[in-house]
C-alpha atoms as a PDB file:
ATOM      1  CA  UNK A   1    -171.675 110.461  74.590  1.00  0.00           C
ATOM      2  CA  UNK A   2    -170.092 107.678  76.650  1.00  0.00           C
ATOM      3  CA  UNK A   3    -167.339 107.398  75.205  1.00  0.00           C
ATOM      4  CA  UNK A   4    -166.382 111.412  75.849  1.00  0.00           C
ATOM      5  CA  UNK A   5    -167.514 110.610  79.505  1.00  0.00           C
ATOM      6  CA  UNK A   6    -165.016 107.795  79.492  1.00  0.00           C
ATOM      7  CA  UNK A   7    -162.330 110.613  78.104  1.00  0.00           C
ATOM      8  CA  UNK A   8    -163.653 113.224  80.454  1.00  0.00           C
ATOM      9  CA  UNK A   9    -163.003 110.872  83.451  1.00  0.00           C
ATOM     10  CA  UNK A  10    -159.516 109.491  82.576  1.00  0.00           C
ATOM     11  CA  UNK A  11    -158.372 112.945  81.991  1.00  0.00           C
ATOM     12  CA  UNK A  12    -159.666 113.815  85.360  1.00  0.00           C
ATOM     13  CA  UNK A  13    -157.851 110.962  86.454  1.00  0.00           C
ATOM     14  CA  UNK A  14    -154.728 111.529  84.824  1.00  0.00           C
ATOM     15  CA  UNK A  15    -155.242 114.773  85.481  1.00  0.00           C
ATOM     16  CA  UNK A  16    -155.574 114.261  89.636  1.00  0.00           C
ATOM     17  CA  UNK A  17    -152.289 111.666  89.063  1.00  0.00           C
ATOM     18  CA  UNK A  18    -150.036 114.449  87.697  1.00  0.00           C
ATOM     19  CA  UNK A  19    -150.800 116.795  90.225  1.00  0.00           C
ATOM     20  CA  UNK A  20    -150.382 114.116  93.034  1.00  0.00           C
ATOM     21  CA  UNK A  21    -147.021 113.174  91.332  1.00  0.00           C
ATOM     22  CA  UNK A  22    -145.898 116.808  90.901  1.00  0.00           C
ATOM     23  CA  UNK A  23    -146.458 117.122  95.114  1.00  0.00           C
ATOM     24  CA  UNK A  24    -145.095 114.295  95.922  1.00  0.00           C
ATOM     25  CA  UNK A  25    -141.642 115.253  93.832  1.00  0.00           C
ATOM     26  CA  UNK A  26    -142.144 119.266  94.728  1.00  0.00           C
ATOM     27  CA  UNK A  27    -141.862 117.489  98.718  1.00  0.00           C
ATOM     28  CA  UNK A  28    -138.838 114.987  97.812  1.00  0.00           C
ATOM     29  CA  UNK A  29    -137.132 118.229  96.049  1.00  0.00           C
ATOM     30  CA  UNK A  30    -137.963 120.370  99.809  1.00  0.00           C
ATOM     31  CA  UNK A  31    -136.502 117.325 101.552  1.00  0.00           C
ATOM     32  CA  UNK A  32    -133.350 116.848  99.384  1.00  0.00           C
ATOM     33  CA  UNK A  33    -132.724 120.608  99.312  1.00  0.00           C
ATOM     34  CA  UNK A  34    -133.457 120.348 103.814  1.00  0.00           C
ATOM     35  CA  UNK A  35    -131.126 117.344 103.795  1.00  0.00           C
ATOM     36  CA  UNK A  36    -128.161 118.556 101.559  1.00  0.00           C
ATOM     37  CA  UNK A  37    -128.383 121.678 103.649  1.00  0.00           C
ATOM     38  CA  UNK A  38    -127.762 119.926 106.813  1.00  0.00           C
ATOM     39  CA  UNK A  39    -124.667 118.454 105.337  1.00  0.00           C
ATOM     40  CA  UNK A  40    -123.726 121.140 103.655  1.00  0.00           C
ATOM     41  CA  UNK A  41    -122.950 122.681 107.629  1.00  0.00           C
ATOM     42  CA  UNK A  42    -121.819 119.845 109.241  1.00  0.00           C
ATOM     43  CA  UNK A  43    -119.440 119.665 106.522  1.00  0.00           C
ATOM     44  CA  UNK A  44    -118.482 123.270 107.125  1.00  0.00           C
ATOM     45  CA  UNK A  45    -118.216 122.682 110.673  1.00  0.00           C
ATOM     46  CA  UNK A  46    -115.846 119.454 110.271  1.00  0.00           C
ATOM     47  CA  UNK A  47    -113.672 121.790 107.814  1.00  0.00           C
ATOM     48  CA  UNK A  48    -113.952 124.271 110.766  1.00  0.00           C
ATOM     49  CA  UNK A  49    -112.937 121.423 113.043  1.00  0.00           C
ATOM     50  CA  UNK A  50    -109.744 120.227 111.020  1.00  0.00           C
ATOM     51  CA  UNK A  51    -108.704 123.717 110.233  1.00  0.00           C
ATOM     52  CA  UNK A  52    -108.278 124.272 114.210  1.00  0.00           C
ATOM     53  CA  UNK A  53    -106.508 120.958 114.962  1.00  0.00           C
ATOM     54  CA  UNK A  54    -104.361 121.616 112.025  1.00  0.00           C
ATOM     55  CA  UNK A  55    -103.408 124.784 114.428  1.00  0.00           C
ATOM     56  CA  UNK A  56    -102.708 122.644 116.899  1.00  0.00           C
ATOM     57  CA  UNK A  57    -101.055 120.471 115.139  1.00  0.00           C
ATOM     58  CA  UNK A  58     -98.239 123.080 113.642  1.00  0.00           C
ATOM     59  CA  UNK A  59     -97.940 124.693 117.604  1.00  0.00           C
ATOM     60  CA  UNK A  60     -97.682 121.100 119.026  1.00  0.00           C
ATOM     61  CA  UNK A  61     -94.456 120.372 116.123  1.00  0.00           C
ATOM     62  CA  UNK A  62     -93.103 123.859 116.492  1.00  0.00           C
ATOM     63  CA  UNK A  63     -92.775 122.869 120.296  1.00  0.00           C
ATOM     64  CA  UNK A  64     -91.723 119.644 120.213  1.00  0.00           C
ATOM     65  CA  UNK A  65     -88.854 121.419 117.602  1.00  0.00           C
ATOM     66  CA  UNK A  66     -88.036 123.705 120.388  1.00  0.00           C
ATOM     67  CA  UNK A  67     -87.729 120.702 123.355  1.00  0.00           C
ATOM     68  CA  UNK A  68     -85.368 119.157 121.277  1.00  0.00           C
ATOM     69  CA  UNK A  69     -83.009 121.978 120.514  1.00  0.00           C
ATOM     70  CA  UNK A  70     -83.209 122.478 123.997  1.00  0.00           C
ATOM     71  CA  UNK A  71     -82.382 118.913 124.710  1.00  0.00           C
ATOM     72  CA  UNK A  72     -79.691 119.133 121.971  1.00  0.00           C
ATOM     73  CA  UNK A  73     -78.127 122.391 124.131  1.00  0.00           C
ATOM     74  CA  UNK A  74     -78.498 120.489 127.459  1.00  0.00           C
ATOM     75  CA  UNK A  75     -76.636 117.480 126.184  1.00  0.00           C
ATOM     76  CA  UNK A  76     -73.904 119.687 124.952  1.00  0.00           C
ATOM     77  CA  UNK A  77     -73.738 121.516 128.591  1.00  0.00           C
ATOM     78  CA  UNK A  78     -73.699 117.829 130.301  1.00  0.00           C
ATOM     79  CA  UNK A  79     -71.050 116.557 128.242  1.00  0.00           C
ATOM     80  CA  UNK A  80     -69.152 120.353 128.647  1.00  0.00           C
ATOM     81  CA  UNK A  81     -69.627 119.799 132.446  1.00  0.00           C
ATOM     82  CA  UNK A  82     -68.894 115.872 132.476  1.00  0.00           C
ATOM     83  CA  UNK A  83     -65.375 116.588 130.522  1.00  0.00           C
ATOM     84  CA  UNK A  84     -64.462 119.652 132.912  1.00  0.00           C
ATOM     85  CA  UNK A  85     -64.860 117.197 135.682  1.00  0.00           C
ATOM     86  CA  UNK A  86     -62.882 114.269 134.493  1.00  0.00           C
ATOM     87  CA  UNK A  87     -60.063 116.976 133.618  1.00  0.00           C
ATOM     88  CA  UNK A  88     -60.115 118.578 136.917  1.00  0.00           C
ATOM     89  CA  UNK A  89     -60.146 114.632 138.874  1.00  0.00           C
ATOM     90  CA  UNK A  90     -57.807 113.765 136.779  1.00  0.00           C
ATOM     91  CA  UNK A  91     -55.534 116.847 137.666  1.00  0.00           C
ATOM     92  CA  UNK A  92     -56.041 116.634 141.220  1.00  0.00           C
ATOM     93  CA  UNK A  93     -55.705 112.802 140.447  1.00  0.00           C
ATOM     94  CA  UNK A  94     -51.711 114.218 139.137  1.00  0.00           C
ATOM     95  CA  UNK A  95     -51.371 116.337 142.100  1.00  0.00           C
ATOM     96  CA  UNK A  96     -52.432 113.235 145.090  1.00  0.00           C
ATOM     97  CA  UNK A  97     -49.882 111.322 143.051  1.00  0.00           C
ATOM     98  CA  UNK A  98     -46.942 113.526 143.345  1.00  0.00           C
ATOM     99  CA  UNK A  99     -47.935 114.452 146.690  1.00  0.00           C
ATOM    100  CA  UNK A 100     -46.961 110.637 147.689  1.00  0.00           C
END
């Protein structure tokens, strides 16, 4: 009669371990699931984040493509202008020279 006692009581026991075991994983399975969900958005929002400045990114290019065509057209214009000039000193250059 002991000896079921004995068997009676570990099961309890065993018993009283399983269920303490099966919490204790049931709450590390709630805080896993809490903690993967927080990552889960901040990785969403850092996608969101890198999506935008890759916007940016393409306007910022496509503008600094545009400055330099413009810079490319400007140079051309200077270098239009600075030849006109040295032709028209250089004619009037002619035309003091004759005059004396």
């Amino acid at each position: 009669d002991e000896l079921n006692k004995e068997l009676s009581d570990t099961r309890e026991m065993h018993a009283a371990e399983v269920e303490s075991l099966k919490a204790e994983l049931q709450s590390l399975k709630l805080t896993h699931s809490e903690e993967a969900s927080v990552l889960h958005s901040k990785v969403e929002k850092l996608q969101e984040e890198l999506q935008a400045k890759d916007g940016i990114n393409a306007l910022l290019q496509s503008d600094v493509g545009s400055l330099q065509e413009e810079r490319k057209i400007a140079a051309a214009k200077y270098d239009e202008g600075r030849s006109e000039m040295q032709s028209l000193l250089a004619s009037q250059k002619d035309e003091l020279n004759k005059e004396l």
